[in-house]
Protein backbone atom coordinates (compact mmCIF):
# COMPACT_ATOMS: atom_id res chain seq x y z
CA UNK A 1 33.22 8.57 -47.36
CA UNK A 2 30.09 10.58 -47.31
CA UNK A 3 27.71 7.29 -47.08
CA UNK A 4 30.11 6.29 -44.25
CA UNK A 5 29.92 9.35 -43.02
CA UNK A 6 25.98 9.10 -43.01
CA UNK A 7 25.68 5.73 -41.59
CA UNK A 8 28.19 6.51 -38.43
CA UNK A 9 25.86 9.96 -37.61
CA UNK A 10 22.69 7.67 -38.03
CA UNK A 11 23.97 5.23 -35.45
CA UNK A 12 24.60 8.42 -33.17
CA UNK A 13 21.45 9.39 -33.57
CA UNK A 14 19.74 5.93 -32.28
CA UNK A 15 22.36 6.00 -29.72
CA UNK A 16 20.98 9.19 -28.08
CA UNK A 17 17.07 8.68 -28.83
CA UNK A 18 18.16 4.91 -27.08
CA UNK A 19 19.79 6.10 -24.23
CA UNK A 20 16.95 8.85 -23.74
CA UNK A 21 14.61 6.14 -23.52
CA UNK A 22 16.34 3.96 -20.95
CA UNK A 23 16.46 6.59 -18.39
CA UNK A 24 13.01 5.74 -17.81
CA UNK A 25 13.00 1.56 -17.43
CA UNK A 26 11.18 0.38 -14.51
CA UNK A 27 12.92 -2.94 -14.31
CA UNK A 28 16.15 -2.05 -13.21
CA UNK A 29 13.75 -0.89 -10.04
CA UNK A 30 11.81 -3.78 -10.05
CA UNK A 31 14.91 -6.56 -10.01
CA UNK A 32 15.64 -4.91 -6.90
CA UNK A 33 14.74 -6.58 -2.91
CA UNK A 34 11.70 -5.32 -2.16
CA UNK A 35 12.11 -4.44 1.35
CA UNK A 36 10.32 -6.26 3.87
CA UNK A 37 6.75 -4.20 4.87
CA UNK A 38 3.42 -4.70 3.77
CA UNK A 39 2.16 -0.66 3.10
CA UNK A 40 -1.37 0.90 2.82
CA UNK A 41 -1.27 3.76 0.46
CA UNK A 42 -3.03 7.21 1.22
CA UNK A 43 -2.96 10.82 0.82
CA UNK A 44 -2.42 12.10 -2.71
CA UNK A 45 -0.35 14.31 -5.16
CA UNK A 46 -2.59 17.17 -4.60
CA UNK A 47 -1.31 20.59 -5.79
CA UNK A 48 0.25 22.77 -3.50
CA UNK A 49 1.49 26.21 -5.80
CA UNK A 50 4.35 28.51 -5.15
CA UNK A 51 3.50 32.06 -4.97
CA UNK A 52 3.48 34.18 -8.27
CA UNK A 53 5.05 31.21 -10.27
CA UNK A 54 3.13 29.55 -13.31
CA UNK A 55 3.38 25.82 -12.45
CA UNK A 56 4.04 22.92 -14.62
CA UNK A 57 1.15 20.87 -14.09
CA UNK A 58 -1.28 23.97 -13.26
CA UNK A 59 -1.14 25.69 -17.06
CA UNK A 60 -4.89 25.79 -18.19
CA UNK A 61 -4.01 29.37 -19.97
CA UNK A 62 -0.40 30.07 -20.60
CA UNK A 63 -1.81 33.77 -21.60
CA UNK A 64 -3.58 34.11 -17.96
CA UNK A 65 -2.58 35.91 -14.87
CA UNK A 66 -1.30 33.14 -13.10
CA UNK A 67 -3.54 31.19 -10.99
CA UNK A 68 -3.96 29.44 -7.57
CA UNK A 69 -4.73 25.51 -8.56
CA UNK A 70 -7.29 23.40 -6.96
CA UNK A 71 -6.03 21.60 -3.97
CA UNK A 72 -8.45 19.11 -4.00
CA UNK A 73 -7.53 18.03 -6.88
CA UNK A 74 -4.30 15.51 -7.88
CA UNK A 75 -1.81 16.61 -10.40
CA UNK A 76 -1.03 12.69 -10.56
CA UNK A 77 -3.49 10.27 -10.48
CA UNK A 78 -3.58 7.69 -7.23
CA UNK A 79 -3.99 4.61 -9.54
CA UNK A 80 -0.50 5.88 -11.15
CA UNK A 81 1.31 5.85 -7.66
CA UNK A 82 0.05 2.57 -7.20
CA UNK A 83 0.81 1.26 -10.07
CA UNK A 84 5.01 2.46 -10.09
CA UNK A 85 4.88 1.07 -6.17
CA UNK A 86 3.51 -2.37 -7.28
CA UNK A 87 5.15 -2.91 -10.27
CA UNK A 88 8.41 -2.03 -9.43
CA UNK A 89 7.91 -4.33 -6.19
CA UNK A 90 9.31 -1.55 -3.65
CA UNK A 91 7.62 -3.48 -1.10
CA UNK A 92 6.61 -6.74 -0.02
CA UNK A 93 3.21 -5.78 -0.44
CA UNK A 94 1.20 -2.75 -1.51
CA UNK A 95 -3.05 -1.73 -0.99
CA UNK A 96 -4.07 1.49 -2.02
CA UNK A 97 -6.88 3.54 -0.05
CA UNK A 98 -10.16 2.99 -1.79
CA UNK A 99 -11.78 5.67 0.42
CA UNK A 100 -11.25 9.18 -1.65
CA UNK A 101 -12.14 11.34 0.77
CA UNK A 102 -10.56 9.86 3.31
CA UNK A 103 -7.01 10.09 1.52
CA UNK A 104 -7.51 14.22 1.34
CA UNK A 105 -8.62 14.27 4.93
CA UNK A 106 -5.57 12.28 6.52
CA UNK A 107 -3.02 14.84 5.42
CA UNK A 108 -4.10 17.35 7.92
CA UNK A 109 -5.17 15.02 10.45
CA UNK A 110 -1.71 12.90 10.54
CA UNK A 111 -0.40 16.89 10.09
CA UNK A 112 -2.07 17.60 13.31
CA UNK A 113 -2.60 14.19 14.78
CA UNK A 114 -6.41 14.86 15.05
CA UNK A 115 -8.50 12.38 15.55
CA UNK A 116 -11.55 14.10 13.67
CA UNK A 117 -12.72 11.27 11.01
CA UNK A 118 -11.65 8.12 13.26
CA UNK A 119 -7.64 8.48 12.18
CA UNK A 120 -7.67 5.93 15.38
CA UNK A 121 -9.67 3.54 13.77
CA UNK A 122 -8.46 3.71 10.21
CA UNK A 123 -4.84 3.23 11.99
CA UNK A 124 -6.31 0.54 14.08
CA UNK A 125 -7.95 -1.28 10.74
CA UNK A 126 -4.60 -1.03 9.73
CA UNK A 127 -2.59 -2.57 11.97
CA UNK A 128 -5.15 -5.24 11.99
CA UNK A 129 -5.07 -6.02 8.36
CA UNK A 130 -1.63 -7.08 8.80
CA UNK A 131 0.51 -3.72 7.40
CA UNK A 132 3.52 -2.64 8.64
CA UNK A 133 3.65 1.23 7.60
CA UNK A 134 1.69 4.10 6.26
CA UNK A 135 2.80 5.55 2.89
CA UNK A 136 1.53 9.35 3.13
CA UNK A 137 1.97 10.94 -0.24
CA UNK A 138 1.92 14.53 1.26
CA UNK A 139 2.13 16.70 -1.88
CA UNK A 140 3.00 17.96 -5.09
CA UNK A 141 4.46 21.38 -4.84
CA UNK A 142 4.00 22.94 -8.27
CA UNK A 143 6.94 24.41 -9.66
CA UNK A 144 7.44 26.57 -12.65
CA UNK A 145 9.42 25.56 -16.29
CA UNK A 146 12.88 26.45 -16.56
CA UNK A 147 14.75 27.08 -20.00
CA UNK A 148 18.38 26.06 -19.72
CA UNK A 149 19.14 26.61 -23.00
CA UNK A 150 20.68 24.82 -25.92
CA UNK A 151 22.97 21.86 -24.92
CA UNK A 152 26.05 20.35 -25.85
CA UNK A 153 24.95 17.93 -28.47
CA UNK A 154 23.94 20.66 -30.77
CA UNK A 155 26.81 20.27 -33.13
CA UNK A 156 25.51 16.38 -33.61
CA UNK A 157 21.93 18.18 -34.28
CA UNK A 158 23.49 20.31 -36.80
CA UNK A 159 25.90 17.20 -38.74
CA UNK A 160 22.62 15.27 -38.41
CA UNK A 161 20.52 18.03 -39.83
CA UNK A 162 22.86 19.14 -42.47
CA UNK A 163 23.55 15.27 -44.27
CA UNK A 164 20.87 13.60 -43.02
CA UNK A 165 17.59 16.20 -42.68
CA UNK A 166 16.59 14.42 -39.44
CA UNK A 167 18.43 16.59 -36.70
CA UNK A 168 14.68 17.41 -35.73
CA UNK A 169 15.18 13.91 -33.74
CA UNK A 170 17.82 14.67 -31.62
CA UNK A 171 17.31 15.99 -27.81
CA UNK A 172 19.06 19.41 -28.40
CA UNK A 173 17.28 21.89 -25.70
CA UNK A 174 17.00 21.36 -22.10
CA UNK A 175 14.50 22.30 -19.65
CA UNK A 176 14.00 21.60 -15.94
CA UNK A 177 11.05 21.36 -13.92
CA UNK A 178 10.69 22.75 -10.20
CA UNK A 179 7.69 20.49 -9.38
CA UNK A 180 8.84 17.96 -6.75
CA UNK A 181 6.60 15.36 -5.25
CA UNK A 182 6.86 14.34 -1.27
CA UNK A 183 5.91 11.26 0.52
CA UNK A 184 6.50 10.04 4.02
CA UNK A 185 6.55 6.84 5.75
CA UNK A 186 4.56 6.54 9.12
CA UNK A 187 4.01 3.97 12.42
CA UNK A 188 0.62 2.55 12.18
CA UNK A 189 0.37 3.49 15.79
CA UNK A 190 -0.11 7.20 16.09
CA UNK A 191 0.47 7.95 12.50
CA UNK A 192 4.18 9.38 13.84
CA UNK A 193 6.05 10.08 10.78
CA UNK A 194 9.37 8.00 10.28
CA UNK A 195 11.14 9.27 6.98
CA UNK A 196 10.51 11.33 4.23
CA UNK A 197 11.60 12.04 0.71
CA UNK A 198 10.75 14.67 -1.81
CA UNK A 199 11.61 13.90 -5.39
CA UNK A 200 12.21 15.95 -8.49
CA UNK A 201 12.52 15.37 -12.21
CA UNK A 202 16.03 16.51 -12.86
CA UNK A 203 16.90 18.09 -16.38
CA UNK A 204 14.38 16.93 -19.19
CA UNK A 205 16.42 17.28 -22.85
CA UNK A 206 13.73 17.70 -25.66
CA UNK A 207 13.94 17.02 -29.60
CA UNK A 208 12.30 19.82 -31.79
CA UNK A 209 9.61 17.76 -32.63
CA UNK A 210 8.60 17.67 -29.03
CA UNK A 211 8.90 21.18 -27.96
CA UNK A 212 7.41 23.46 -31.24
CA UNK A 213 4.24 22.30 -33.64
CA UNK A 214 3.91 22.17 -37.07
CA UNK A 215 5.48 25.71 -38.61
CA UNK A 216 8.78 24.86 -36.06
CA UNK A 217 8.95 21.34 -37.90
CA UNK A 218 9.29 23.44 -41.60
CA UNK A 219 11.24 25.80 -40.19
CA UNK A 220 14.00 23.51 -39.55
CA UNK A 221 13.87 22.48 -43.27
CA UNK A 222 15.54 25.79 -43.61
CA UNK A 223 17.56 26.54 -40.23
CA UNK A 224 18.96 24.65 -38.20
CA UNK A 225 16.54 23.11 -35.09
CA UNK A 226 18.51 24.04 -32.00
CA UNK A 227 17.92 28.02 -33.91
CA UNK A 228 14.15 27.44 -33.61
CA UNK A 229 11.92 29.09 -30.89
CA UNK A 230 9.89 26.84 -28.65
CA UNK A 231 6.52 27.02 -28.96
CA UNK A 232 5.25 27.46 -24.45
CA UNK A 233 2.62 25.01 -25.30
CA UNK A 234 4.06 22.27 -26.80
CA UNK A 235 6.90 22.39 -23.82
CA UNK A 236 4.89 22.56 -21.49
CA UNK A 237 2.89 19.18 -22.43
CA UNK A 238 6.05 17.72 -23.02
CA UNK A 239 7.77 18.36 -19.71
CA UNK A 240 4.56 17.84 -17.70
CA UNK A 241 4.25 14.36 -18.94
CA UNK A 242 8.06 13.71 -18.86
CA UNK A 243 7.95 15.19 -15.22
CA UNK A 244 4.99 13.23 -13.96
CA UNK A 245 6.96 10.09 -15.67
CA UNK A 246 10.42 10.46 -13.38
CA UNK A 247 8.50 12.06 -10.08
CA UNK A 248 7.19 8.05 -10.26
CA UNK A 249 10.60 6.62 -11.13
CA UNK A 250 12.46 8.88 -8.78
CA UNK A 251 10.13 7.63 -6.14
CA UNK A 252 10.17 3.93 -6.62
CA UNK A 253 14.45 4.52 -6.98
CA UNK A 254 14.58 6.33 -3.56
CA UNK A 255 12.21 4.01 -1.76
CA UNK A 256 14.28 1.29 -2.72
CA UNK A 257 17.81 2.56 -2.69
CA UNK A 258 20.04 1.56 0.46
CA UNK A 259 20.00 4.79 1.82
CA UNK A 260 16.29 5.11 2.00
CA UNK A 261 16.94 1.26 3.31
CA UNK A 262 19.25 2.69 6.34
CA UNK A 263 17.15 5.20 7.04
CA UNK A 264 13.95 3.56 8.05
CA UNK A 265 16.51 0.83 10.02
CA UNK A 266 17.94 3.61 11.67
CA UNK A 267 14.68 5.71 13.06
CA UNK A 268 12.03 3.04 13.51
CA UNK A 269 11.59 1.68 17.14
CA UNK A 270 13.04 -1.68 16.05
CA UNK A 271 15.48 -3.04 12.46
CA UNK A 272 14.00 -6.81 12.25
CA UNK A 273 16.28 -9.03 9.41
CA UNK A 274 16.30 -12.26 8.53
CA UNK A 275 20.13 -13.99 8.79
CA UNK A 276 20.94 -17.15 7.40
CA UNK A 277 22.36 -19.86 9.59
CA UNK A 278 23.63 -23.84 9.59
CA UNK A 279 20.57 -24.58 11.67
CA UNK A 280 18.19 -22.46 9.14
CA UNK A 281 16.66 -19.11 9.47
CA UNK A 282 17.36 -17.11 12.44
CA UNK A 283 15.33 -13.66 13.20
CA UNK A 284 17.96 -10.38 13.76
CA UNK A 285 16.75 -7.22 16.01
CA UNK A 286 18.59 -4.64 16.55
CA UNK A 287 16.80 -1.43 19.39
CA UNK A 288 17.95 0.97 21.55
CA UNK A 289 15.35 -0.07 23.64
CA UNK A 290 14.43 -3.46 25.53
CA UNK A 291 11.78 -5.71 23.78
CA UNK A 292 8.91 -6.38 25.74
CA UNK A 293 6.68 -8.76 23.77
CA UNK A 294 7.00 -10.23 20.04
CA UNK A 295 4.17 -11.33 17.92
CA UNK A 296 4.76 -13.80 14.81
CA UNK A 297 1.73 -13.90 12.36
CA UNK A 298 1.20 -15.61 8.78
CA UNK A 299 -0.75 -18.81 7.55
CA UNK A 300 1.95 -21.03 8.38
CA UNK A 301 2.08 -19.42 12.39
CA UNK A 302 -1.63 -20.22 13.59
CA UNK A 303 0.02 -22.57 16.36
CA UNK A 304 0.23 -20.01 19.15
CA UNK A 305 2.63 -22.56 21.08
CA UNK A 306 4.92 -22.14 18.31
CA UNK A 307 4.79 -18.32 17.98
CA UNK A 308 4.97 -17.77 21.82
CA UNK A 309 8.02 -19.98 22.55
CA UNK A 310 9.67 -18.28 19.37
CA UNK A 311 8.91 -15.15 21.28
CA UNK A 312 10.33 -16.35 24.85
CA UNK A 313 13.56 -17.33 22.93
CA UNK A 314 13.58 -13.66 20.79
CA UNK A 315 13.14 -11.71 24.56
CA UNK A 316 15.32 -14.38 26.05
CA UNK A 317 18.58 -13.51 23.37
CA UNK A 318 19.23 -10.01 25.00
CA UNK A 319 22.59 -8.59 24.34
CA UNK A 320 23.55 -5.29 24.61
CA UNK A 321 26.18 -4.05 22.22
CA UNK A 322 27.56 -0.56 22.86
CA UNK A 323 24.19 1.48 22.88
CA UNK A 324 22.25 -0.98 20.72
CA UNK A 325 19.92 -4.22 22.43
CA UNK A 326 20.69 -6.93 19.85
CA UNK A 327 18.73 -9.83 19.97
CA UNK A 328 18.47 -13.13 17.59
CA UNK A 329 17.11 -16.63 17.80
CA UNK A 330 15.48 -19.33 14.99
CA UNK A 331 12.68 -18.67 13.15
CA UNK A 332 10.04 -21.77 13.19
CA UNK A 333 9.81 -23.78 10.19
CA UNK A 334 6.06 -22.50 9.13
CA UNK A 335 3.37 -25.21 9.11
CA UNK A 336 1.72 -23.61 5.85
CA UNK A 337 3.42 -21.22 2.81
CA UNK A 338 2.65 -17.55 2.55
CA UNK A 339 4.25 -14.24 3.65
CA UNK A 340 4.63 -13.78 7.17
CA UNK A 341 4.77 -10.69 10.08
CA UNK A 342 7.23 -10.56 13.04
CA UNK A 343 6.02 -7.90 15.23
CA UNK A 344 8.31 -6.35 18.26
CA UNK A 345 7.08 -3.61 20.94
CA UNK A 346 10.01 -1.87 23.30
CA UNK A 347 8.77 -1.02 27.30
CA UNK A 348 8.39 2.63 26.29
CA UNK A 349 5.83 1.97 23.78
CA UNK A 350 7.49 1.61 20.41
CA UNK A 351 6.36 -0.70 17.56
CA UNK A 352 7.89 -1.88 14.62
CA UNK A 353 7.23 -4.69 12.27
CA UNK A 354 8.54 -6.25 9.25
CA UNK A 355 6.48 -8.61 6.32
CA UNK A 356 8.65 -11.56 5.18
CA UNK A 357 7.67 -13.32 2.02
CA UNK A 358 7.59 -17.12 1.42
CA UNK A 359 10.77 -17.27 -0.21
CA UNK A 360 13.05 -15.53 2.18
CA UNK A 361 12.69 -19.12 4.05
CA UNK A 362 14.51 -20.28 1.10
């Protein structure tokens, strides 16, 4: 019985330390559509503290008077918000800003649509190099660690403990940060923003061996772990990583859930879809307002007879359903592979555009 008993708490125990490390699989995200823009990346997480509150990522003396971080600095690293975005393909295709200045600057200018730094001719570049949208990351907005305690799966931390001598494994204390990360999506035209989303890290359950040192790994020999006391700096390394770890996941989850998906169909000028059809692929609009001209780009779309009859024929589909223009007609067979652009403008000025790749054809 007790060797039973042993083997059914050990299988517990890989059960939780499995499931813990799950939570944080980036191919669940990346099997996912992409959805269909081509984004430059700019801004930054830069730190943005709340008043009289030790942060998570801002902690350079845990003994200090609290301190106001450096805003010019990033509390994640650019590469690493590139890197989530790409890998978990949240859109069709993804360049970061090389230009590090640049990406500290545009927050305040897109802020207060100034044009001081040519914002008109970085969003002009833009447009020309074939993107659809402007991925701002705004912020990180510093939060401080919360203790919530001991948590429910302290009596298998104490079983575990008590036969084993390996309760030190389990996740038995939970903690929360308040750091939360924003981003928002913006028209390559004025730099108008379009949706936003702040993300946070949720509840972060820690082992003992990831929030004490040394002495809190022999004290457990004796006690129990969920009775030992946390050591601030080992917590605080372990939720700042863990933190940093979901603000990414959370973000590449949002971007790509079908709510977030809604959303930008719902407030852009124009929701472009492709529809499949007997005849082949046909190209969906949906706008409150009229289209006035439509642009089709990509390698296999240099034939401007091609792209401009496909645009008489888009203009030429009108139909208005309750408050909603809805318009439709066949998308050209291209003439060479590669992802392709279908641009719309409405008579009051509004843009929108979508990035199709090669195999949506199929």
């Amino acid at each position: 019985m007790g060797v039973s008993m042993k083997a059914w708490l050990c299988c517990i125990a890989l059960l939780l330390l499995t499931s813990c490390a799950g939570t944080d699989d980036l191919r669940g995200i990346a099997a996912k559509s992409p959805l269909d823009r081509a984004v430059l990346v700019t801004g930054g997480a830069f730190f943005s503290s709340l008043a009289g509150a030790k942060g998570t990522f801002d902690l350079p003396d845990l003994d200090a008077p609290a301190q106001l971080p450096d805003s010019s600095k990033e509390a994640i690293p650019f590469s690493a918000i590139l890197d989530v975005l790409q890998r978990g393909r949240v859109f069709q295709h993804v360049v970061g800003d090389t230009d590090a200045e640049r990406r500290r600057q545009l927050r305040q200018q897109l802020r207060l649509r100034s044009d001081e730094g040519g914002l008109s001719d970085f969003l002009q570049q833009a447009r020309e190099g074939g993107f659809d949208l402007l991925v701002l990351v705004e912020e990180l907005r510093d939060g401080p660690i919360e203790n919530q305690g001991t948590n429910n799966r302290w009596p298998v931390t104490f079983a575990t403990w008590l036969l084993l001598g390996v309760g030190a494994l389990i996740p038995d204390r939970t903690f929360e940060s308040r750091a939360t990360l924003r981003v928002s999506l913006r028209e390559l035209q004025s730099g108008r923003e379009i949706a936003s989303l702040e993300v946070d890290s949720g509840p972060i359950e820690l082992a003992l061996t990831e929030r004490t040192g040394l002495l809190g790994v022999i004290a457990s020999i004796i006690v129990p772990p969920f009775w030992v006391s946390d050591d601030r700096e080992a917590v605080a390394a372990s939720v700042r990583a863990t933190t940093e770890r979901r603000l990414l996941l959370s973000l590449a989850s949002k971007l790509k859930s079908e709510l977030f998906r809604r959303r930008i169909a719902d407030l852009a000028a124009a929701d472009i879809q492709l529809v499949s059809s007997p005849e082949g692929t046909r190209v969906a609009v949906r706008s409150l307002e009229s289209l006035s001209v439509v642009r089709l780009k990509g390698p296999g779309y240099r034939d401007a007879s091609v792209s401009d009859r496909f645009a008489s024929d888009l203009i030429g589909s009108r139909d208005l359903q309750r408050i909603h223009f809805h318009y439709e007609a066949l998308l050209p067979k291209p003439a060479a592979g590669g992802s392709f652009q279908i641009m719309v403008g409405t008579l009051r000025g509004g843009v929108a555009s979508a990035t199709f790749a090669e195999e949506s054809l199929r």
